[in-house]
PDB file of N, CA and C in Angstrom:
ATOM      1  N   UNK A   1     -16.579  16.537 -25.395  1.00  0.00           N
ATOM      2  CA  UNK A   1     -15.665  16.649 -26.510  1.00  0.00           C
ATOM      3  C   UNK A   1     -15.720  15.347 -27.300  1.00  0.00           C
ATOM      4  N   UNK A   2     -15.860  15.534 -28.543  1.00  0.00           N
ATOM      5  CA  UNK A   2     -15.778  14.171 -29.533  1.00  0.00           C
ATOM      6  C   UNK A   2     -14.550  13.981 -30.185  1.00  0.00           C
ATOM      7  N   UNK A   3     -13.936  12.908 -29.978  1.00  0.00           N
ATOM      8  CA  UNK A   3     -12.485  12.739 -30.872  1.00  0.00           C
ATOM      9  C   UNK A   3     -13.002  11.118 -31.642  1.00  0.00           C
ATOM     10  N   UNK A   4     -12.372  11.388 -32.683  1.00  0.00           N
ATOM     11  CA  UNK A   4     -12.584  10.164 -33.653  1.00  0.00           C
ATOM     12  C   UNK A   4     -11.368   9.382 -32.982  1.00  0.00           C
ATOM     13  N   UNK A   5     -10.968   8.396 -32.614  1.00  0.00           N
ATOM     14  CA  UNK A   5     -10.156   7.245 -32.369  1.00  0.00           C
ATOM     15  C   UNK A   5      -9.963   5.718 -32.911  1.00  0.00           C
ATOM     16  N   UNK A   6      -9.361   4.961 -33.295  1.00  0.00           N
ATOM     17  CA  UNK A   6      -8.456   4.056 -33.896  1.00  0.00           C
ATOM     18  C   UNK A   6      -8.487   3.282 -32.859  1.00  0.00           C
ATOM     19  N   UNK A   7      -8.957   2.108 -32.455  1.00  0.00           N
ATOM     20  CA  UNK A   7      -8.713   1.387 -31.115  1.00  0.00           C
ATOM     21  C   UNK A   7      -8.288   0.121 -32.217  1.00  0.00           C
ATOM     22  N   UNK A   8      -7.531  -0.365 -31.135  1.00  0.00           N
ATOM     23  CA  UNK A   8      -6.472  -2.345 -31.770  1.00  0.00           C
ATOM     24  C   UNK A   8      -7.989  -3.146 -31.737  1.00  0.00           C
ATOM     25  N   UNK A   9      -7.531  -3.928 -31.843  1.00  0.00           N
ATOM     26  CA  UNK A   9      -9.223  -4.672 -32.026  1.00  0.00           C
ATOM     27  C   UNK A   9      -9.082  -5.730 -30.710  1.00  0.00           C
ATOM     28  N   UNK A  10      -7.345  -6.156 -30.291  1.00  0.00           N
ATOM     29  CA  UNK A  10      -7.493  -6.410 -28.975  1.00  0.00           C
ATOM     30  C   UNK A  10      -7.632  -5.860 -28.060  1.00  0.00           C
ATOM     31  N   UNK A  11      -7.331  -4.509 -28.005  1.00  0.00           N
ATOM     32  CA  UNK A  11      -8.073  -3.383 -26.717  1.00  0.00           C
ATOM     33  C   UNK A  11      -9.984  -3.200 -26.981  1.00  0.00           C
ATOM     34  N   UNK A  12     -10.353  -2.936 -28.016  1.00  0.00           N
ATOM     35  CA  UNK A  12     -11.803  -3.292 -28.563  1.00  0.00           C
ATOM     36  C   UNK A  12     -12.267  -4.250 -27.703  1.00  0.00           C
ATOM     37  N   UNK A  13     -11.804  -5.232 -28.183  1.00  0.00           N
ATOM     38  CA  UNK A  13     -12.189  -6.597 -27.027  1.00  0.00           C
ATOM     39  C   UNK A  13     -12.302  -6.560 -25.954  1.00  0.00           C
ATOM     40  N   UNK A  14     -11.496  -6.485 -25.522  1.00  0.00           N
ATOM     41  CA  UNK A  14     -11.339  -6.294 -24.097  1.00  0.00           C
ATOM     42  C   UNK A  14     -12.474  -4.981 -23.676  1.00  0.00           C
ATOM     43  N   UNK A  15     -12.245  -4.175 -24.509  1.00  0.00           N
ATOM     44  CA  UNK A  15     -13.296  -2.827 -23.944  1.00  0.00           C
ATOM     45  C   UNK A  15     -14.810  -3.723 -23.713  1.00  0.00           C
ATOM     46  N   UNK A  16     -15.069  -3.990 -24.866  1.00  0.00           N
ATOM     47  CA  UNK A  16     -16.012  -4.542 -25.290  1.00  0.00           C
ATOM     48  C   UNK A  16     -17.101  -5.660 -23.885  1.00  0.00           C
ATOM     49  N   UNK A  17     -15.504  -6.129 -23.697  1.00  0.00           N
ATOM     50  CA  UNK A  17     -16.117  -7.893 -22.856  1.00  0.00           C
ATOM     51  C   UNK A  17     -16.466  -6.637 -20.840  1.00  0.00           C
ATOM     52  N   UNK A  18     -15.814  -5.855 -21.079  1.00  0.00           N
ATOM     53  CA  UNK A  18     -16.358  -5.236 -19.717  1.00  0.00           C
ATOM     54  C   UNK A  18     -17.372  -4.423 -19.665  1.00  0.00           C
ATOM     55  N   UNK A  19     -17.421  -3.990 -20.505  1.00  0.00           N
ATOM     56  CA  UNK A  19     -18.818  -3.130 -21.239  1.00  0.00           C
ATOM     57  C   UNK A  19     -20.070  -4.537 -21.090  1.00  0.00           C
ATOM     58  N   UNK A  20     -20.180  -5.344 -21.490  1.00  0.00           N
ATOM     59  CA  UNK A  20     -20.941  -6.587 -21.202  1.00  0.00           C
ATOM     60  C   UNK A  20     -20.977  -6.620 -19.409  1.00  0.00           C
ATOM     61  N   UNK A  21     -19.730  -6.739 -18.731  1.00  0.00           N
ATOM     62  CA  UNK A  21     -19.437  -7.422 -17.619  1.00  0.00           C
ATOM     63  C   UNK A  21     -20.073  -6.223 -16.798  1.00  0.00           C
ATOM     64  N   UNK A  22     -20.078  -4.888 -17.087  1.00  0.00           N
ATOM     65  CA  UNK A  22     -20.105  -3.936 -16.288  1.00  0.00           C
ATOM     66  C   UNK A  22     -21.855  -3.340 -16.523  1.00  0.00           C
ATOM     67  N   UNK A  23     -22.440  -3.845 -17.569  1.00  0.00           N
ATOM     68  CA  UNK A  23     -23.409  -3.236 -18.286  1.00  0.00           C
ATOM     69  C   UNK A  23     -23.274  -1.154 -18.460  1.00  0.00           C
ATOM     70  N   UNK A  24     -22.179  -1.059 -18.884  1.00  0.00           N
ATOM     71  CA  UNK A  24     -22.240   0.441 -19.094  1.00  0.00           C
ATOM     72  C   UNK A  24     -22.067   0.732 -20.869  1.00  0.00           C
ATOM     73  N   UNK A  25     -22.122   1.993 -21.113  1.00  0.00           N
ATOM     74  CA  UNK A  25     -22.134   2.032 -22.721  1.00  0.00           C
ATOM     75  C   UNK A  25     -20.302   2.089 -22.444  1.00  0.00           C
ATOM     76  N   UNK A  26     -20.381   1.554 -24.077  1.00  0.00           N
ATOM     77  CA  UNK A  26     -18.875   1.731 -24.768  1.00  0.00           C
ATOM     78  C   UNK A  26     -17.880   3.175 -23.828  1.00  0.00           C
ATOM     79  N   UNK A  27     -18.845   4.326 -24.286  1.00  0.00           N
ATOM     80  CA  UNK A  27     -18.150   5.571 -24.254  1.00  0.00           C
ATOM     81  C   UNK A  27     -17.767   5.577 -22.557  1.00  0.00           C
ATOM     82  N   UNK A  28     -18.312   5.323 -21.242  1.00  0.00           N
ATOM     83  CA  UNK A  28     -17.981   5.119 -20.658  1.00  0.00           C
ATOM     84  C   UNK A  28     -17.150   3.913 -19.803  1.00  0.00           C
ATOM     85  N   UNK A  29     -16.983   3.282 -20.734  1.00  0.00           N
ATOM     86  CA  UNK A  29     -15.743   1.918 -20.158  1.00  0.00           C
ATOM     87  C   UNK A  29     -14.683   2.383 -20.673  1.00  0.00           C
ATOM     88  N   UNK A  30     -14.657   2.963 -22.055  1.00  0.00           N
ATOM     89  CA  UNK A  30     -13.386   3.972 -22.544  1.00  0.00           C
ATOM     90  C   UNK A  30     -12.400   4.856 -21.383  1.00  0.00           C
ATOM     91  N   UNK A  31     -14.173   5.982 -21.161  1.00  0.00           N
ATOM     92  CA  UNK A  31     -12.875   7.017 -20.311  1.00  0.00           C
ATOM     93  C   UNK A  31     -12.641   6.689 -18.866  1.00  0.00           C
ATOM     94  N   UNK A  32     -13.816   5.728 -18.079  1.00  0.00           N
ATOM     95  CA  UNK A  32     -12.956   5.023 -17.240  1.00  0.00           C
ATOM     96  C   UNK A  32     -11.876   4.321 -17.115  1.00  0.00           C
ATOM     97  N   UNK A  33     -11.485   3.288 -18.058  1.00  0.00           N
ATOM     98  CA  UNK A  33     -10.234   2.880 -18.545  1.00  0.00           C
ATOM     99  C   UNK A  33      -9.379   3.783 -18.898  1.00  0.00           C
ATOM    100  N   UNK A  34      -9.368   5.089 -19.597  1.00  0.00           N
ATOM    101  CA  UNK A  34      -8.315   6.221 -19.716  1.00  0.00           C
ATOM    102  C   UNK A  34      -7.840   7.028 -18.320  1.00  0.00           C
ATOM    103  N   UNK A  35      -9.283   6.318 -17.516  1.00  0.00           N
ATOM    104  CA  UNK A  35      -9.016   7.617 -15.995  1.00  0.00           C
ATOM    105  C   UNK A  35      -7.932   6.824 -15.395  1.00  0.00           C
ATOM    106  N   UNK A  36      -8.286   5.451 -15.450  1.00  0.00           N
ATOM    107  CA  UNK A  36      -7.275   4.746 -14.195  1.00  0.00           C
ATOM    108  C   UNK A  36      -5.821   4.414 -15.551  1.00  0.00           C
ATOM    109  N   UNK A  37      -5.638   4.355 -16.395  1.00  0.00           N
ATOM    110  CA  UNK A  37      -4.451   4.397 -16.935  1.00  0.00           C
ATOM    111  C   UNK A  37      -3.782   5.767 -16.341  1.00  0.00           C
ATOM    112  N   UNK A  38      -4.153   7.022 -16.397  1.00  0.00           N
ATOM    113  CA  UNK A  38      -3.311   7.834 -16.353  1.00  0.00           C
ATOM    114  C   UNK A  38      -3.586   8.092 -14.686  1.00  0.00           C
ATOM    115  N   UNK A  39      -4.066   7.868 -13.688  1.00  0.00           N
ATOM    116  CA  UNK A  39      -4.248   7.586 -12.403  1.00  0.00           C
ATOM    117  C   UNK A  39      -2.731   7.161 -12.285  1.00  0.00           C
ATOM    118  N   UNK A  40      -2.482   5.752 -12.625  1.00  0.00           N
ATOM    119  CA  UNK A  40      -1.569   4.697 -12.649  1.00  0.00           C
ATOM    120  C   UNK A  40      -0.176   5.304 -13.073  1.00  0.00           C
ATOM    121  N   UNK A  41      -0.054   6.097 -14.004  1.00  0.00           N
ATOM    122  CA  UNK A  41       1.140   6.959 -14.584  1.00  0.00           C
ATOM    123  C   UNK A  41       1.196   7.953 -13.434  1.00  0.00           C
ATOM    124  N   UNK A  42       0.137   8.656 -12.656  1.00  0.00           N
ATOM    125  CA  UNK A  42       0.624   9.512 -11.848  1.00  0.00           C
ATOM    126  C   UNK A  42       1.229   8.930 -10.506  1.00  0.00           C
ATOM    127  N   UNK A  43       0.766   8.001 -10.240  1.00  0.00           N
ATOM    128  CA  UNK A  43       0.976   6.942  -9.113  1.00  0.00           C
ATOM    129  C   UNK A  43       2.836   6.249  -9.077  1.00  0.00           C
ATOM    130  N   UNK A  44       2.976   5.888 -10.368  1.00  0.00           N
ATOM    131  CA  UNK A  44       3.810   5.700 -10.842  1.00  0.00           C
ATOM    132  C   UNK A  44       5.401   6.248 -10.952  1.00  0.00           C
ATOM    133  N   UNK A  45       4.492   7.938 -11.461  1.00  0.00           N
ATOM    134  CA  UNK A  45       5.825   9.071 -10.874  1.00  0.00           C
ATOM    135  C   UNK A  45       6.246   9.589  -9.721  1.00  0.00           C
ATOM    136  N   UNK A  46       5.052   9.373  -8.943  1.00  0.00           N
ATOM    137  CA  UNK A  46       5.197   9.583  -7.596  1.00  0.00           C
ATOM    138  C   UNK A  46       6.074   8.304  -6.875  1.00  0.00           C
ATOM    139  N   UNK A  47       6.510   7.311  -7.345  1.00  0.00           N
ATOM    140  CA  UNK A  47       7.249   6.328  -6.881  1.00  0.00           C
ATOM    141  C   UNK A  47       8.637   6.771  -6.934  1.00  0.00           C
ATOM    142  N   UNK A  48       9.266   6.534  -5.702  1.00  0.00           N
ATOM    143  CA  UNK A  48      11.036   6.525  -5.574  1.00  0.00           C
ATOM    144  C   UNK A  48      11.556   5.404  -6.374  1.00  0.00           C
ATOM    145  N   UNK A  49      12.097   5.578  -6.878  1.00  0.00           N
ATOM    146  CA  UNK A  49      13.089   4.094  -7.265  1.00  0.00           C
ATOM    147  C   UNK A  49      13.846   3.152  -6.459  1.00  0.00           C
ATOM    148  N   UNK A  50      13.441   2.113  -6.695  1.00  0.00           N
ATOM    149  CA  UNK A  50      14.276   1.009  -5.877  1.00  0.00           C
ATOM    150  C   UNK A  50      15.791   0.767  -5.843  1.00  0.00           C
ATOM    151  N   UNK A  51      15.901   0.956  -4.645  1.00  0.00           N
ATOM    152  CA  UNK A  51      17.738   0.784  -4.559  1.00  0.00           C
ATOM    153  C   UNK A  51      17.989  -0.321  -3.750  1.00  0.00           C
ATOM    154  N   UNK A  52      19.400  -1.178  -3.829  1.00  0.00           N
ATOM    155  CA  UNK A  52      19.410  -2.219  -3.503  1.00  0.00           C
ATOM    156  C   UNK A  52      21.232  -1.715  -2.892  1.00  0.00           C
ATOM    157  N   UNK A  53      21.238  -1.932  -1.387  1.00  0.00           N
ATOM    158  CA  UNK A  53      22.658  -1.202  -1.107  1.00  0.00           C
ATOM    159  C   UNK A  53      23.482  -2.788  -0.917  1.00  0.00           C
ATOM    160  N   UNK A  54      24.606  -3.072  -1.277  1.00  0.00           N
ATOM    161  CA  UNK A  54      25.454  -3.775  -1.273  1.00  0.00           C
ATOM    162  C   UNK A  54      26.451  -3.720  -0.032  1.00  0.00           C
ATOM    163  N   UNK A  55      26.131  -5.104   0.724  1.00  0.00           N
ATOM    164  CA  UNK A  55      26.933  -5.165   1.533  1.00  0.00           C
ATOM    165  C   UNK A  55      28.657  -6.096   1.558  1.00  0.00           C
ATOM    166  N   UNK A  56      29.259  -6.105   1.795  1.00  0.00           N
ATOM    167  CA  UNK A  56      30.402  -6.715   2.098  1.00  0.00           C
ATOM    168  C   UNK A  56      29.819  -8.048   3.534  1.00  0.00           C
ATOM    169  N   UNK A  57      30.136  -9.017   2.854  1.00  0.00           N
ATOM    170  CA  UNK A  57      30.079  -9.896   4.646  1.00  0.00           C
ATOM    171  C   UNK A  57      31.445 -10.676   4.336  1.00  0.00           C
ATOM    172  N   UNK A  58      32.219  -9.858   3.576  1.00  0.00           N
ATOM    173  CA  UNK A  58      33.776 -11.009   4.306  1.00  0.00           C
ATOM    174  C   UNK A  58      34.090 -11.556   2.899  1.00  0.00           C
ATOM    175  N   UNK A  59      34.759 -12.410   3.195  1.00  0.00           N
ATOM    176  CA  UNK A  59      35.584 -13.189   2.293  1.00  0.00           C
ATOM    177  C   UNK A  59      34.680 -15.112   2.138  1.00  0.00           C
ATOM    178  N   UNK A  60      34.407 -15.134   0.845  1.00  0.00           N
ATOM    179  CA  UNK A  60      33.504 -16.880   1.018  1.00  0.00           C
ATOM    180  C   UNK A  60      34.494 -17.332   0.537  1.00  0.00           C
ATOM    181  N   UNK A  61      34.456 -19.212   1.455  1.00  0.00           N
ATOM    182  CA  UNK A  61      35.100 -19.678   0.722  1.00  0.00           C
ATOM    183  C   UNK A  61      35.025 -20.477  -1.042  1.00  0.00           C
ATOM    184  N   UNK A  62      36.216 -20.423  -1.500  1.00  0.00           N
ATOM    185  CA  UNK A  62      36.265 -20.893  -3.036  1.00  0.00           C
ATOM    186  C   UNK A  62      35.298 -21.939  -3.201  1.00  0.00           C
ATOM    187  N   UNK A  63      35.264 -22.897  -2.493  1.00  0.00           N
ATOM    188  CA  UNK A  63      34.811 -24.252  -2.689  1.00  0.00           C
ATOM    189  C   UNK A  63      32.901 -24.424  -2.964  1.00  0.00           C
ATOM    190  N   UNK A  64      32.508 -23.258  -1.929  1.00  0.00           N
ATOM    191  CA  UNK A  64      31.143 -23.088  -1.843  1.00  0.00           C
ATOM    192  C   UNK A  64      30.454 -22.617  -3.531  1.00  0.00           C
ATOM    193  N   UNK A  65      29.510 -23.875  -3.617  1.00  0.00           N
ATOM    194  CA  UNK A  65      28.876 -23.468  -4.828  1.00  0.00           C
ATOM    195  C   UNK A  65      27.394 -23.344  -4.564  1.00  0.00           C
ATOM    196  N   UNK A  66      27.173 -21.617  -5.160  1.00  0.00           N
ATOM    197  CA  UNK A  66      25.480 -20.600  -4.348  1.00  0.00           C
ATOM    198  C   UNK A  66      24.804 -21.914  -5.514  1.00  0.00           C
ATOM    199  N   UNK A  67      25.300 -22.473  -6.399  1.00  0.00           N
ATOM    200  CA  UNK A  67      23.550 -22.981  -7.440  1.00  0.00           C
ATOM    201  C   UNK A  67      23.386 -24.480  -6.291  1.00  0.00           C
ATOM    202  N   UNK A  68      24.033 -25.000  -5.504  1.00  0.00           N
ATOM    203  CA  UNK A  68      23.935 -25.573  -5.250  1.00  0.00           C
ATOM    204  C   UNK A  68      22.968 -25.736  -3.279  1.00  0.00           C
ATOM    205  N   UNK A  69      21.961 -25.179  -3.498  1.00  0.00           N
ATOM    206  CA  UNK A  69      20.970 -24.802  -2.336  1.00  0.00           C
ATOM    207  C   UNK A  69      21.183 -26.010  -1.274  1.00  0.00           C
ATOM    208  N   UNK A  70      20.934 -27.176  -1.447  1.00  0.00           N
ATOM    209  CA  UNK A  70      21.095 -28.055  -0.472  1.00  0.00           C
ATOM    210  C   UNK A  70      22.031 -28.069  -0.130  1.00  0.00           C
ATOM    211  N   UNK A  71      23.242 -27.836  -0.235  1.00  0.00           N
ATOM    212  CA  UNK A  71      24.704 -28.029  -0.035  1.00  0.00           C
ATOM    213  C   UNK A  71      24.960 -26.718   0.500  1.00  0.00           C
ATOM    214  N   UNK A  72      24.254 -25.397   0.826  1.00  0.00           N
ATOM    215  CA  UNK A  72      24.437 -24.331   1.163  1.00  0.00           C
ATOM    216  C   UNK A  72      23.791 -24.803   2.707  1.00  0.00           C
ATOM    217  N   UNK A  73      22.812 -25.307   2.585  1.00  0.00           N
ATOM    218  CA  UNK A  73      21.808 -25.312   3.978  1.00  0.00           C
ATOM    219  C   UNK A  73      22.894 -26.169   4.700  1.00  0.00           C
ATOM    220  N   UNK A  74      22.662 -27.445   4.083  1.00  0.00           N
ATOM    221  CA  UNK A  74      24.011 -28.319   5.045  1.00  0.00           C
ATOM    222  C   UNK A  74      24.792 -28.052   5.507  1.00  0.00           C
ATOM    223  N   UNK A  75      25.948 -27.163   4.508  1.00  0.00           N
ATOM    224  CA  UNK A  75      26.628 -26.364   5.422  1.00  0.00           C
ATOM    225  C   UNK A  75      26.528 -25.400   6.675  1.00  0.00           C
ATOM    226  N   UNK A  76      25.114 -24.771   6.638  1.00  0.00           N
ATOM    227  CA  UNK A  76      24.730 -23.967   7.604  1.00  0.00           C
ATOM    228  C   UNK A  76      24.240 -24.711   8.928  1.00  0.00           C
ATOM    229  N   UNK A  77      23.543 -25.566   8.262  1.00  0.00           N
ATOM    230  CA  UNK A  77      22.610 -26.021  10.007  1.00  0.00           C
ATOM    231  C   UNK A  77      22.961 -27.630   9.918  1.00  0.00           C
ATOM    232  N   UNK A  78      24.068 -27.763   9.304  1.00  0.00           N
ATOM    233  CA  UNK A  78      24.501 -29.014   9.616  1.00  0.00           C
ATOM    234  C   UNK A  78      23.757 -30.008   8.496  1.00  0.00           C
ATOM    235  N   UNK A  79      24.094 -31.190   8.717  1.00  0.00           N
ATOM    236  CA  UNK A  79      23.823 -32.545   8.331  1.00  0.00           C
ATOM    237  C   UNK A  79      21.968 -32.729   8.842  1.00  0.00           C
ATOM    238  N   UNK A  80      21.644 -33.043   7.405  1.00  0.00           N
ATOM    239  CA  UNK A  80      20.232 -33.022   8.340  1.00  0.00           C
ATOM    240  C   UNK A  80      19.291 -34.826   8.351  1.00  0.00           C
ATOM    241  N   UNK A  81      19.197 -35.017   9.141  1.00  0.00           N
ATOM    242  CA  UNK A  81      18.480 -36.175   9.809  1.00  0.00           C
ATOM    243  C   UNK A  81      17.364 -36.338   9.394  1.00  0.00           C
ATOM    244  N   UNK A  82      16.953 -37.865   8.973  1.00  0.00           N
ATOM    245  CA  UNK A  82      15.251 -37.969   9.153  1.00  0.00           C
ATOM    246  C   UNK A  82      14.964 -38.424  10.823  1.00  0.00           C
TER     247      UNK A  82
END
């Protein structure tokens, strides 16, 4: 089947520089590149969505500040020593 197509001239490029890298013609770096795009979309739908379940661990105290990482550890495993 022949379809006339409009390519960006940065997808061109890119077609282009693997077509070099791959030594194949144009027309086939195209519909390989179209196979694994829509490969990737099917792959894609077949994915569950990520869920993230929220736990409760209690009550923190006020004073504790999370941007403050070293001061989180200290608190945990103590005072740390050279």
């Amino acid at each position: 089947m022949e379809i006339e197509l409009t390519i960006d001239d940065d997808i061109a490029f890119e077609l282009t520089e693997l077509q070099k890298k791959e030594d194949k013609s144009f027309e086939q770096i195209v519909n390989k590149t179209l196979r694994r795009g829509l490969e990737l979309k099917e792959y894609e739908a077949a994915l569950k969505p990520f869920k993230v379940k929220a736990m409760n661990f209690g009550k923190v105290d006020d004073d504790i500040n999370f941007d403050k990482i070293s001061e989180l550890i200290e608190r945990i495993e103590g005072p740390w020593h050279r």
